[in-house]
C-alpha atoms as a PDB file:
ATOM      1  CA  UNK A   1      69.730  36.922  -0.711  1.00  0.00           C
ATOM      2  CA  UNK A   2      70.174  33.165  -1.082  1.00  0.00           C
ATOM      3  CA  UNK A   3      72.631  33.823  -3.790  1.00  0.00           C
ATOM      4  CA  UNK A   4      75.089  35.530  -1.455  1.00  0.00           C
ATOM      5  CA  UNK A   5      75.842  32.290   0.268  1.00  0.00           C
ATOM      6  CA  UNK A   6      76.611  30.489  -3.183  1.00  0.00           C
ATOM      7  CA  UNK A   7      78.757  33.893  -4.192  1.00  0.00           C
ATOM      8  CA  UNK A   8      80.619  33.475  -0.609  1.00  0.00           C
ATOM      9  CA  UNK A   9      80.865  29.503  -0.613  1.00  0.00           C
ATOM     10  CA  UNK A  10      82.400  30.096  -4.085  1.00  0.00           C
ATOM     11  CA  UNK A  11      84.750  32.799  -3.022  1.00  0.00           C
ATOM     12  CA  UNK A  12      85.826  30.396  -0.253  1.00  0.00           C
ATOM     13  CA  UNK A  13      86.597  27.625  -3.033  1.00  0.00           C
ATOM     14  CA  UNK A  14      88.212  29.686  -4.950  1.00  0.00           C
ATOM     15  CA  UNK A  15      90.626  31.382  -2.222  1.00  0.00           C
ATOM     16  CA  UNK A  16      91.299  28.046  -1.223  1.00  0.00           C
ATOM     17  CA  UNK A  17      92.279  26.435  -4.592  1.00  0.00           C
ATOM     18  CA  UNK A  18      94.550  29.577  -5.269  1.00  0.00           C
ATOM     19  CA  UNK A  19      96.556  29.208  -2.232  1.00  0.00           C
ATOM     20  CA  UNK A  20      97.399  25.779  -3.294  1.00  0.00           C
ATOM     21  CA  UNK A  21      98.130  27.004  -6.888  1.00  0.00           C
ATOM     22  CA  UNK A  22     100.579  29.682  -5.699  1.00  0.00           C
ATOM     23  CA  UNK A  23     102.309  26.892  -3.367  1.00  0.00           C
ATOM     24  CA  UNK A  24     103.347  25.100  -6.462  1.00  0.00           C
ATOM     25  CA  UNK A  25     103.726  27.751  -8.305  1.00  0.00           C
ATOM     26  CA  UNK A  26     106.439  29.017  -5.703  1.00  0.00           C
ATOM     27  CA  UNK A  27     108.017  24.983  -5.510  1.00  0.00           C
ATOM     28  CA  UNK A  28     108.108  25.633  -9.684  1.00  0.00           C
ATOM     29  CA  UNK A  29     109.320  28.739  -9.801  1.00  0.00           C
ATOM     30  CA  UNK A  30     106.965  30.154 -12.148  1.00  0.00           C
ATOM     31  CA  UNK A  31     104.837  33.077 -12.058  1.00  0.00           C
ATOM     32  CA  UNK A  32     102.963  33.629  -8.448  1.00  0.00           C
ATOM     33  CA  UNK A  33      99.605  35.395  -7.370  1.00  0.00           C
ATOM     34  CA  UNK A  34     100.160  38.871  -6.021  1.00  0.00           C
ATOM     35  CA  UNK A  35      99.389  39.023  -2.232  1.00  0.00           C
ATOM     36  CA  UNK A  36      97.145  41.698  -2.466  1.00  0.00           C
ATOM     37  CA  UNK A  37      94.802  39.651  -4.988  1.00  0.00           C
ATOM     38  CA  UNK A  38      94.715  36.640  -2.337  1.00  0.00           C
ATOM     39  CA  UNK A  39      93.769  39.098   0.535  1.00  0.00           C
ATOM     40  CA  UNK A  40      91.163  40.719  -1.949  1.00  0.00           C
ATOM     41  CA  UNK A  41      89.490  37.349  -2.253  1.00  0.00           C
ATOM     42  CA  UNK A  42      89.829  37.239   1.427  1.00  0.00           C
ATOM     43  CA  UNK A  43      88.285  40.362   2.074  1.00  0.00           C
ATOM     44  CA  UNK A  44      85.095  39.958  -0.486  1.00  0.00           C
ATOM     45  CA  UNK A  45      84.639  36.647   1.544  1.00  0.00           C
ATOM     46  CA  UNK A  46      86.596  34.278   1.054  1.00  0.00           C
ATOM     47  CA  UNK A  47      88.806  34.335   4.411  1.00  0.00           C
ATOM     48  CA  UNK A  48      87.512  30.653   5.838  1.00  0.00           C
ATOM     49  CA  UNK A  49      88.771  29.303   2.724  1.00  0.00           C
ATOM     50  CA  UNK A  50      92.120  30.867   2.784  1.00  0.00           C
ATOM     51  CA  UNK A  51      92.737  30.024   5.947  1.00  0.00           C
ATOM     52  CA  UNK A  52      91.658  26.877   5.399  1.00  0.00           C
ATOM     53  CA  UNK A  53      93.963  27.009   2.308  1.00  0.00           C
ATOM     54  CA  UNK A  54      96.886  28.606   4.083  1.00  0.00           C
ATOM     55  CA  UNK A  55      96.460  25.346   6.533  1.00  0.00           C
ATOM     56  CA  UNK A  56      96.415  22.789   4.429  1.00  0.00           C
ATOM     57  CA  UNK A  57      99.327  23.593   1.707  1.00  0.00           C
ATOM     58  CA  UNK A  58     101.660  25.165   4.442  1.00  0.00           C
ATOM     59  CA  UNK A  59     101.568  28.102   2.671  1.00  0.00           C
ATOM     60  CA  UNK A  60     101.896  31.706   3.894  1.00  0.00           C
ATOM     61  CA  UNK A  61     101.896  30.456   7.114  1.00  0.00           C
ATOM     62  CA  UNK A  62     105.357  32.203   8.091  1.00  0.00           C
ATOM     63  CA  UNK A  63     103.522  35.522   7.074  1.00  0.00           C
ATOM     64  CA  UNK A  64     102.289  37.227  10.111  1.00  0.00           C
ATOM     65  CA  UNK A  65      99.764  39.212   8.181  1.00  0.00           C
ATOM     66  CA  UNK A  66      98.396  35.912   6.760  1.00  0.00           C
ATOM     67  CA  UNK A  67      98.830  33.762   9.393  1.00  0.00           C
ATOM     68  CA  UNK A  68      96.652  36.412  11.709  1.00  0.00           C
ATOM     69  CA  UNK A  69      94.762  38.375   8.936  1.00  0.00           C
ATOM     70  CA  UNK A  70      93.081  35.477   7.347  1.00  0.00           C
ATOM     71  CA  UNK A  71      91.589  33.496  10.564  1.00  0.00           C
ATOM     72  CA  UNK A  72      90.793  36.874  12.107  1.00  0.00           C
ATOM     73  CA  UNK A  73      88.874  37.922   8.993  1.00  0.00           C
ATOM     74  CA  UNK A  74      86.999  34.411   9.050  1.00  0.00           C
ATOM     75  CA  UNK A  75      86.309  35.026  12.689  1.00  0.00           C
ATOM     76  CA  UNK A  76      84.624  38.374  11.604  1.00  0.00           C
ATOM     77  CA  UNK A  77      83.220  37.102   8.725  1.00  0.00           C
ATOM     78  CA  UNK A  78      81.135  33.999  10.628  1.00  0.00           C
ATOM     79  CA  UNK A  79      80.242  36.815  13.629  1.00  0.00           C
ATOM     80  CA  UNK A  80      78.894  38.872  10.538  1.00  0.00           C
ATOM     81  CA  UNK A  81      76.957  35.950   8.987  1.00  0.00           C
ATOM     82  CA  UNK A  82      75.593  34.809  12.290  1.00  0.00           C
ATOM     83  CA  UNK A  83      74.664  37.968  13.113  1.00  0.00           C
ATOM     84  CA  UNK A  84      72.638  38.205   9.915  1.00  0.00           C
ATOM     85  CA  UNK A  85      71.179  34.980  10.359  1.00  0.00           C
ATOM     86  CA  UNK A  86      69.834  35.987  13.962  1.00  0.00           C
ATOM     87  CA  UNK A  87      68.284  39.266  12.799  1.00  0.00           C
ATOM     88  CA  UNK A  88      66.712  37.488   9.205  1.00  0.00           C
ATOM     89  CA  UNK A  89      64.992  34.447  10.738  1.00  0.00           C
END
């Protein structure tokens, strides 16, 4: 089980770096990550991060579904995780 929390902390990483690659990909013009693969990540995971992410590059933020979606998925994610953590200790 101690594996899931490197998976997760990775996910998180990961969500965040891509929400600061598809901000300059959007400045540059060039070719952007789909929406649905950023909320993926957020889903499997990842939301602290991109909302962390979405925080810190300015991006998405204008986006109700992100600007709602991810901090309410990493409010369910850490009730989750502390809820595991008080039933496996």
């Amino acid at each position: 089980m101690e594996y899931l929390f490197y998976v997760i902390a990775v996910i998180n990483v990961v969500l965040c770096a891509m929400m600061g690659i598809d901000k300059l990909c959007a400045k540059l013009g060039k070719r952007r990550i789909p929406e649905k693969v950023l909320f993926l990540f957020a889903v499997l995971g990842g939301a602290l991060g991109g909302t962390v992410g979405m925080l810190s590059f300015r991006h998405k933020t204008k986006h109700w579904y992100f600007a709602v979606g991810f901090p309410a998925l990493a409010i369910l994610q850490i009730a989750l995780l502390i809820f595991y953590l008080s039933k496996n200790m």
